[in-house]
C-alpha atoms as a PDB file:
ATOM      1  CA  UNK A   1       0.000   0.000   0.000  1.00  0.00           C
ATOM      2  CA  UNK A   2       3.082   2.057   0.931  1.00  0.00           C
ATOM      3  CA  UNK A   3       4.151   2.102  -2.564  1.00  0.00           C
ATOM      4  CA  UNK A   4       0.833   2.476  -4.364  1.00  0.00           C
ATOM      5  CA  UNK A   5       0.218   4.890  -6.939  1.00  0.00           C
ATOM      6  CA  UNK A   6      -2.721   7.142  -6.354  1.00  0.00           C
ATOM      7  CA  UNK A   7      -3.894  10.832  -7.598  1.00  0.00           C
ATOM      8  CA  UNK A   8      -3.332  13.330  -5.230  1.00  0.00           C
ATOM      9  CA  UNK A   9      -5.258  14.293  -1.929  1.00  0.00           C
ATOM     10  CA  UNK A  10      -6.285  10.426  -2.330  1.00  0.00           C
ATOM     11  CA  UNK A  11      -6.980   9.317   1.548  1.00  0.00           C
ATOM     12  CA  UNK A  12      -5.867   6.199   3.024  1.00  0.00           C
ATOM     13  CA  UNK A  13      -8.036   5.325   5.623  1.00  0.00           C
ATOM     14  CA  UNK A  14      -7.129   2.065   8.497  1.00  0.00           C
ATOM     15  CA  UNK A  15      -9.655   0.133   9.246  1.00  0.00           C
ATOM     16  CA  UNK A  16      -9.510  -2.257  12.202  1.00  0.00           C
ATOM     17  CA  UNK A  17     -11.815  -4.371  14.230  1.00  0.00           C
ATOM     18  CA  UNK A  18     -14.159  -7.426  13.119  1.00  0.00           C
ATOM     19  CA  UNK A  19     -17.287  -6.132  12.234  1.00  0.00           C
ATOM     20  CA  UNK A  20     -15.853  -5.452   8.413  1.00  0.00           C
ATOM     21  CA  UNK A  21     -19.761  -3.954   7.457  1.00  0.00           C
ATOM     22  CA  UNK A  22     -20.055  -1.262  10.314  1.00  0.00           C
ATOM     23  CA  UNK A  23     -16.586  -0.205   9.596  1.00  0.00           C
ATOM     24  CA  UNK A  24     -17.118   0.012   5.768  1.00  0.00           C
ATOM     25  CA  UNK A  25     -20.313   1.795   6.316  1.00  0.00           C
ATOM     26  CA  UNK A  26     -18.628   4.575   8.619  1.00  0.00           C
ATOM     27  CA  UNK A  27     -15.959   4.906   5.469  1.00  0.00           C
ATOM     28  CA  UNK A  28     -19.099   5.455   3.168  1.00  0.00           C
ATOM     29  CA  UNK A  29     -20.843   8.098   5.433  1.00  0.00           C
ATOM     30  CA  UNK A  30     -17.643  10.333   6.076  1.00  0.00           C
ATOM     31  CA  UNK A  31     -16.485  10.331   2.868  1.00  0.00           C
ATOM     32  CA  UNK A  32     -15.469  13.386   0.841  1.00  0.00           C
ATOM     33  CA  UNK A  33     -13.993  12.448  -2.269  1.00  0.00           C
ATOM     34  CA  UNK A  34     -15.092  11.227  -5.787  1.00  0.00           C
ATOM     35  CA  UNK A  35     -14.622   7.325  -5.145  1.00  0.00           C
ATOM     36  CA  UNK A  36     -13.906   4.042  -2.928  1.00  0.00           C
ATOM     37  CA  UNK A  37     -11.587   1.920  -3.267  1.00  0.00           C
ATOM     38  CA  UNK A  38     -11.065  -1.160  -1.337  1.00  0.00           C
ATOM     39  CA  UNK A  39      -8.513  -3.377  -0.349  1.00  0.00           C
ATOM     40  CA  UNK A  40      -7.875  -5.942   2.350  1.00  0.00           C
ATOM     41  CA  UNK A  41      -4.922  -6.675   4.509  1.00  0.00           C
ATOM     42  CA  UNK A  42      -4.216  -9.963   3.025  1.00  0.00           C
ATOM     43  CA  UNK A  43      -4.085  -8.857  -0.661  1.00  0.00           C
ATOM     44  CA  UNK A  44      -0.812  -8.221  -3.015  1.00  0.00           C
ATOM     45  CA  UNK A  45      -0.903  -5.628  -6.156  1.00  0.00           C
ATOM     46  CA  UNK A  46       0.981  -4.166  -8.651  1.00  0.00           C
ATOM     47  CA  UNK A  47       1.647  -0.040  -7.600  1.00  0.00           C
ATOM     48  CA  UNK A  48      -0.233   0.640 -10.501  1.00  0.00           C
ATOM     49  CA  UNK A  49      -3.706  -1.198 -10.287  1.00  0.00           C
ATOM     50  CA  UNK A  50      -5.317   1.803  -8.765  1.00  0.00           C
ATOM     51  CA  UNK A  51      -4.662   3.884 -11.600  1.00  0.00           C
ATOM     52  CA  UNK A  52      -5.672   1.041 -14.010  1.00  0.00           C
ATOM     53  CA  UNK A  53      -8.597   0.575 -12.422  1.00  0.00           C
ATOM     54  CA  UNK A  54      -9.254   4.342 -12.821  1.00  0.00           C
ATOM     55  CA  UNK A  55      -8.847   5.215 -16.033  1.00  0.00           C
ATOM     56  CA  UNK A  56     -11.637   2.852 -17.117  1.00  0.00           C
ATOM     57  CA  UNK A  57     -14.122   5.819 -15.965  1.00  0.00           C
ATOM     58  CA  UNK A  58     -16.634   2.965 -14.961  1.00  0.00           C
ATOM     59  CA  UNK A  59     -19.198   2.727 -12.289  1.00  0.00           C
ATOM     60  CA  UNK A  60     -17.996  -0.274 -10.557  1.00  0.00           C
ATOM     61  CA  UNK A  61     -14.378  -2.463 -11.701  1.00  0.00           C
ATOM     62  CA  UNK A  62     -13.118  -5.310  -9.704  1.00  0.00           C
ATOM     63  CA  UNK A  63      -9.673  -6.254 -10.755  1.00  0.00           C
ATOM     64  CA  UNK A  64      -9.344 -10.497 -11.255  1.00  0.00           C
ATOM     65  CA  UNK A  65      -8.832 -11.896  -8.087  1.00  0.00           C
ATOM     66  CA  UNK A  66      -8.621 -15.821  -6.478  1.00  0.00           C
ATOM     67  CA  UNK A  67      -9.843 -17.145  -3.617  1.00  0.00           C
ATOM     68  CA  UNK A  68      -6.898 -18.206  -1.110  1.00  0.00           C
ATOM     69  CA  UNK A  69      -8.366 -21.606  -0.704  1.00  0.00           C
ATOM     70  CA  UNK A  70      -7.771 -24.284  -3.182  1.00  0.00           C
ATOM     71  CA  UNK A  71      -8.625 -24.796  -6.050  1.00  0.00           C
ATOM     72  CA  UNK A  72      -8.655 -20.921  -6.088  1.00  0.00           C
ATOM     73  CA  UNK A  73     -11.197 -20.039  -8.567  1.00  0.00           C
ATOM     74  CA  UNK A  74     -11.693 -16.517  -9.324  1.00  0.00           C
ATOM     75  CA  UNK A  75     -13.974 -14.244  -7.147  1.00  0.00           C
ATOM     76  CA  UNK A  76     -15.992 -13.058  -9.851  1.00  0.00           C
ATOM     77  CA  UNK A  77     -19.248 -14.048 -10.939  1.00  0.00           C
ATOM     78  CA  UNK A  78     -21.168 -14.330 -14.620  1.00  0.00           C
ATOM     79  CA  UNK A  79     -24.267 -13.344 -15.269  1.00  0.00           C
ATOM     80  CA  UNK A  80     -27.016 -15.931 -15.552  1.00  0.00           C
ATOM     81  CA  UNK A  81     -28.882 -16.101 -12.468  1.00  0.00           C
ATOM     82  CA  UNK A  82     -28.712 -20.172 -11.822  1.00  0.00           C
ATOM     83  CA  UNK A  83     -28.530 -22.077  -8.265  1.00  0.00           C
ATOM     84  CA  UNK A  84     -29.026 -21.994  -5.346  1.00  0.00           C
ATOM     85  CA  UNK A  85     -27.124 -18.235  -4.693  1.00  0.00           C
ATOM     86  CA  UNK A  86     -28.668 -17.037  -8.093  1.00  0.00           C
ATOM     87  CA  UNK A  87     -25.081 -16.764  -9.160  1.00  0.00           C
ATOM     88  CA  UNK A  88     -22.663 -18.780 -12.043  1.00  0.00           C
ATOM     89  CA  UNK A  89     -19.419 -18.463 -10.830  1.00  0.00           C
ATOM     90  CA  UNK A  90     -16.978 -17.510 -13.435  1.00  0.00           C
ATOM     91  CA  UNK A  91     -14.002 -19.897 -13.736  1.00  0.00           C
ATOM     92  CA  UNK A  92     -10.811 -18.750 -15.577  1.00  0.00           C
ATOM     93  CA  UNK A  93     -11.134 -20.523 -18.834  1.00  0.00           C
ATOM     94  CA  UNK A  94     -14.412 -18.502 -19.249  1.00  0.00           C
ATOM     95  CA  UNK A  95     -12.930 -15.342 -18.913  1.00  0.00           C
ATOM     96  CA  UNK A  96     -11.455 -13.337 -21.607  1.00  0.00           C
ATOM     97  CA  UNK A  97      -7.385 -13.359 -21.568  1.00  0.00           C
ATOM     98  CA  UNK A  98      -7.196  -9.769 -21.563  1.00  0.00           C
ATOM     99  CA  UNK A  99      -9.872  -6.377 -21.114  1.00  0.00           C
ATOM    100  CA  UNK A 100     -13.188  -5.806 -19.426  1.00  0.00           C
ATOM    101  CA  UNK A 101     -15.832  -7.849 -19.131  1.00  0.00           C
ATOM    102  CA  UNK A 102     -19.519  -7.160 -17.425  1.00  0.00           C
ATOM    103  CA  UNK A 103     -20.224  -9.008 -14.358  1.00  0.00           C
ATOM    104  CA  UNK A 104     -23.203  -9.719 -12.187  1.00  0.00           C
ATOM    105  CA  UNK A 105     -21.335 -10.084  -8.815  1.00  0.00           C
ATOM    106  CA  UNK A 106     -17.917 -10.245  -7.385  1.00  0.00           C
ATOM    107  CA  UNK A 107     -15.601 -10.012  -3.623  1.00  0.00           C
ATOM    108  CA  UNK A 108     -15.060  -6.242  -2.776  1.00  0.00           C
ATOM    109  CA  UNK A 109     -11.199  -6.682  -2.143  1.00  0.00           C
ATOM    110  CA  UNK A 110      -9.797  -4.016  -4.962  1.00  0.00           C
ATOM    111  CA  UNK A 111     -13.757  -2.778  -6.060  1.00  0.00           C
ATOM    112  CA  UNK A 112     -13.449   0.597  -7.112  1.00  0.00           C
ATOM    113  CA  UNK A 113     -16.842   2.345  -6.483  1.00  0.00           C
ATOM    114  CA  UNK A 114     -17.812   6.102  -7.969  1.00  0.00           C
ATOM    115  CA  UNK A 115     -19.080   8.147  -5.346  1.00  0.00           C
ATOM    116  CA  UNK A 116     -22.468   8.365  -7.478  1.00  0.00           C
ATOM    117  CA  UNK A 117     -23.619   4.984  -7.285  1.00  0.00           C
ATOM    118  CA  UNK A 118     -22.815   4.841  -3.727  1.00  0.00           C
ATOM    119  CA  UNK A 119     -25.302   8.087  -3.322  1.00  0.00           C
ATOM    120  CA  UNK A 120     -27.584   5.932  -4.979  1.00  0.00           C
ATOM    121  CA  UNK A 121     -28.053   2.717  -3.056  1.00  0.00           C
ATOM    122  CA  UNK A 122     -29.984   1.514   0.033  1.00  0.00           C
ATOM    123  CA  UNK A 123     -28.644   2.280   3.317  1.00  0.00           C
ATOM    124  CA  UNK A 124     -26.729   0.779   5.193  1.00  0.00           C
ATOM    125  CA  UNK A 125     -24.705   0.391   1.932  1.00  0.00           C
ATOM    126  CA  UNK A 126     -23.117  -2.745   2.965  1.00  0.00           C
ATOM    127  CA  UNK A 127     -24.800  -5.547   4.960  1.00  0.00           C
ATOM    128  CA  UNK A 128     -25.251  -9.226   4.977  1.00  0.00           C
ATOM    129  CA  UNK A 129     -28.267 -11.577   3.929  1.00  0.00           C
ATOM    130  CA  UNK A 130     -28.225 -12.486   7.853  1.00  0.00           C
ATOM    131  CA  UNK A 131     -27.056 -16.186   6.539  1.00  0.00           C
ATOM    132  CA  UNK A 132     -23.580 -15.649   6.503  1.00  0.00           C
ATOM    133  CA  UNK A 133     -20.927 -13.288   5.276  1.00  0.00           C
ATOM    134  CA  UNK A 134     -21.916 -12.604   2.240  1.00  0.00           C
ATOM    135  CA  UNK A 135     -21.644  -8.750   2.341  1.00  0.00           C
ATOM    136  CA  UNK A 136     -19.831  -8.761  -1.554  1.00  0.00           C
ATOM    137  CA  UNK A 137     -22.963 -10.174  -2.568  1.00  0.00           C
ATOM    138  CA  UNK A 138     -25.423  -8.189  -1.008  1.00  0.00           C
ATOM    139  CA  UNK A 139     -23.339  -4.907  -2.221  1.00  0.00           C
ATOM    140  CA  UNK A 140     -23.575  -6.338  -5.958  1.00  0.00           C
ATOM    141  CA  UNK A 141     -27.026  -6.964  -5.844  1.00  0.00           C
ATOM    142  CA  UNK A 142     -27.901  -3.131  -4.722  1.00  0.00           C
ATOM    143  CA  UNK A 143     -26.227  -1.956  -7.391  1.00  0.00           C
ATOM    144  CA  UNK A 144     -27.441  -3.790 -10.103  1.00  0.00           C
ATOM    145  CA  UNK A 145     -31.029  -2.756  -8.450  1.00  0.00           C
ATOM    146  CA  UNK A 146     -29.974   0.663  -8.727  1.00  0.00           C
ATOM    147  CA  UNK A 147     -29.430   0.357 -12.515  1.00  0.00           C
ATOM    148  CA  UNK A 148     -25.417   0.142 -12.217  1.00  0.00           C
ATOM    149  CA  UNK A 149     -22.986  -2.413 -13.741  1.00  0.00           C
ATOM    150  CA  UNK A 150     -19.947  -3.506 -12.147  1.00  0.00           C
ATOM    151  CA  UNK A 151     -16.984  -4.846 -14.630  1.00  0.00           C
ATOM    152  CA  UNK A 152     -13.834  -6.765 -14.284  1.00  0.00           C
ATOM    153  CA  UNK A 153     -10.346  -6.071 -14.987  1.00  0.00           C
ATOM    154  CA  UNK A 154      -8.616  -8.675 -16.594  1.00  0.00           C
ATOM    155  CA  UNK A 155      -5.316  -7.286 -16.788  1.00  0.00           C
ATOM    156  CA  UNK A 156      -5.390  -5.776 -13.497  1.00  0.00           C
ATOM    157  CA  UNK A 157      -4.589  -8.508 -10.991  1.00  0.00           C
ATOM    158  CA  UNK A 158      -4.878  -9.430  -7.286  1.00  0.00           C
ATOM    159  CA  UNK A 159      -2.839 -11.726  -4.916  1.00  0.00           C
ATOM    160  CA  UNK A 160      -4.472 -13.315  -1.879  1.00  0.00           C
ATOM    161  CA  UNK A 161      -1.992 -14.035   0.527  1.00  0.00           C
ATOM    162  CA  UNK A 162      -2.213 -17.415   2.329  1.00  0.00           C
ATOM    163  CA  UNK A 163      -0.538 -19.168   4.933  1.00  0.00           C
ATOM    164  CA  UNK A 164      -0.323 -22.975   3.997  1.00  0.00           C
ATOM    165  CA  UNK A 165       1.270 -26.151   5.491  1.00  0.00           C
ATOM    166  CA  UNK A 166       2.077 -28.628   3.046  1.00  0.00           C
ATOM    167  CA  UNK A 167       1.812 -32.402   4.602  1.00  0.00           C
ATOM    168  CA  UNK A 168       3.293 -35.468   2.349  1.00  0.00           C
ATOM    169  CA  UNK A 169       0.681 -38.071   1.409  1.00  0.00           C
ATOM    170  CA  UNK A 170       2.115 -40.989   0.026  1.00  0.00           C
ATOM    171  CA  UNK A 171       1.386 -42.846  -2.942  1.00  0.00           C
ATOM    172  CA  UNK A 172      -1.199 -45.407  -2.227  1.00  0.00           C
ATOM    173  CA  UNK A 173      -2.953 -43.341   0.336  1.00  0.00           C
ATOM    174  CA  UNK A 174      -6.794 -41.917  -1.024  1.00  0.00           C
ATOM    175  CA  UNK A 175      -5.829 -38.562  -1.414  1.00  0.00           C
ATOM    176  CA  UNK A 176      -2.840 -39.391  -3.185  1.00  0.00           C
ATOM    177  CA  UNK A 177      -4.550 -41.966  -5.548  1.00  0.00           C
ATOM    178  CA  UNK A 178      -6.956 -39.758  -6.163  1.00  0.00           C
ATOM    179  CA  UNK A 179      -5.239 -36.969  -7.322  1.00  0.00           C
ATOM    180  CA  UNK A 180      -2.732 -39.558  -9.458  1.00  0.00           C
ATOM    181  CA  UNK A 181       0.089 -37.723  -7.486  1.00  0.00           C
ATOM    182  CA  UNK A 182       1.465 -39.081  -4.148  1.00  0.00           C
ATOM    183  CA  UNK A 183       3.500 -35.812  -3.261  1.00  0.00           C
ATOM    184  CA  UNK A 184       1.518 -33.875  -0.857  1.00  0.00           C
ATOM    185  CA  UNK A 185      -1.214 -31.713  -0.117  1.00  0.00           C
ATOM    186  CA  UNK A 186      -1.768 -28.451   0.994  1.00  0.00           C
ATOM    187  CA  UNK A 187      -3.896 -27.553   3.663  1.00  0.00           C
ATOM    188  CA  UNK A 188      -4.414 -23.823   5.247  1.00  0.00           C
ATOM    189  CA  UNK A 189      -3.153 -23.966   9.048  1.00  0.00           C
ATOM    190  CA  UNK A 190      -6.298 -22.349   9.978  1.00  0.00           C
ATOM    191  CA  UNK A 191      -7.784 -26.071   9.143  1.00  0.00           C
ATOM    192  CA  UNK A 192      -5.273 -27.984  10.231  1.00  0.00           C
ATOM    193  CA  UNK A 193      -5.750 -30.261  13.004  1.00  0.00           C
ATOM    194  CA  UNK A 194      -3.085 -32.949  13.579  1.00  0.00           C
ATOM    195  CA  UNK A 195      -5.573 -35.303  15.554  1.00  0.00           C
ATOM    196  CA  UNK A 196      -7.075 -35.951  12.079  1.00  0.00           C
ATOM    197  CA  UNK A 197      -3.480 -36.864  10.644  1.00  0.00           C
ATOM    198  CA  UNK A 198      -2.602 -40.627  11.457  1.00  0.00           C
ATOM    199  CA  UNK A 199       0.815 -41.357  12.007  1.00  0.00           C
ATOM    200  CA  UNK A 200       2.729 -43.387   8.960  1.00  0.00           C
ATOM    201  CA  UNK A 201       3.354 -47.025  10.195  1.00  0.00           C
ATOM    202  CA  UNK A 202       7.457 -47.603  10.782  1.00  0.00           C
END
């Protein structure tokens, strides 16, 4: 963030704390300039992808981002309304290699919001369906309601950091059978619970 490229008088505001809608919401309410632009603490970018995302003049432009859990599909969504969520789920072969492409839905991390369509929607501008965290979701559905479009980025892209642990499965063993590997597999420490890792037999 330190090294980002941004016009000037651009405001970099901290947000700490839990309760990501309330603080988001305080951000909308007190702010003064032309747009939003968000980004999370567990995100890598190139300097530049502000000013990318910028200079597409658009109401709402996600840059291409993955999820941090395998098999890290892209957090963007297409724009037929099947399943359960309403939502098709974009996967990277569907996307176009390079340029914009309209959306229906995708995670805020790097969403860069004009100040008008934020005028325009419900308040509290972000809040969840109650179900779970699904504020992203909720946020793209109030502004297609309120006649918007949001866009991706293909070009512009965004890391999620992770923090893995990688724990050798040998060939033989299910997982390693069924992924016609044997090497290992990599599970986020978050899940990782060694009670449900039985010891190899000497």
């Amino acid at each position: 963030m330190l090294r980002l490229v941004r016009p000037p008088n651009t405001r970099v505001i901290w947000i700490k704390g839990m309760d990501v809608t309330a603080s988001f919401n305080k951000i909308v309410e007190a702010m003064e300039g032309d747009w939003l632009w968000i980004m999370g603490d567990d995100h890598v970018f190139d300097p530049t992808i502000l000013v990318q995302l910028l200079s597409h003049e658009l109401d709402v432009v996600v840059p291409l981002c993955l999820k941090k859990q395998a098999p890290f599909e892209p957090v963007v969504y297409g724009s037929q309304a099947v399943g359960e969520d309403g939502l098709t789920r974009y996967f990277g072969a569907d996307l176009p290699q390079r340029g914009l492409v309209e959306i229906h839905a995708a995670g805020s991390a790097g969403m860069l919001i004009r100040r008008h369509v934020l005028d325009a929607l419900e308040r509290p501008v972000f809040e969840t369906s109650g179900v779970q965290q699904d504020e992203d979701l909720v946020l793209c559905r109030k502004i297609r309601e309120a006649g918007f479009t949001l866009h991706c980025d293909v070009d512009a892209r965004l890391g999620h950091i992770g923090i893995f642990g990688v724990y050798p499965m040998w060939q033989g063993e299910w997982f390693g059978t069924a992924l016609d590997v044997g090497g290992g597999q990599i599970t986020p420490l978050w899940r990782y619970d060694p009670s449900e890792i039985e010891p190899k037999p000497a």
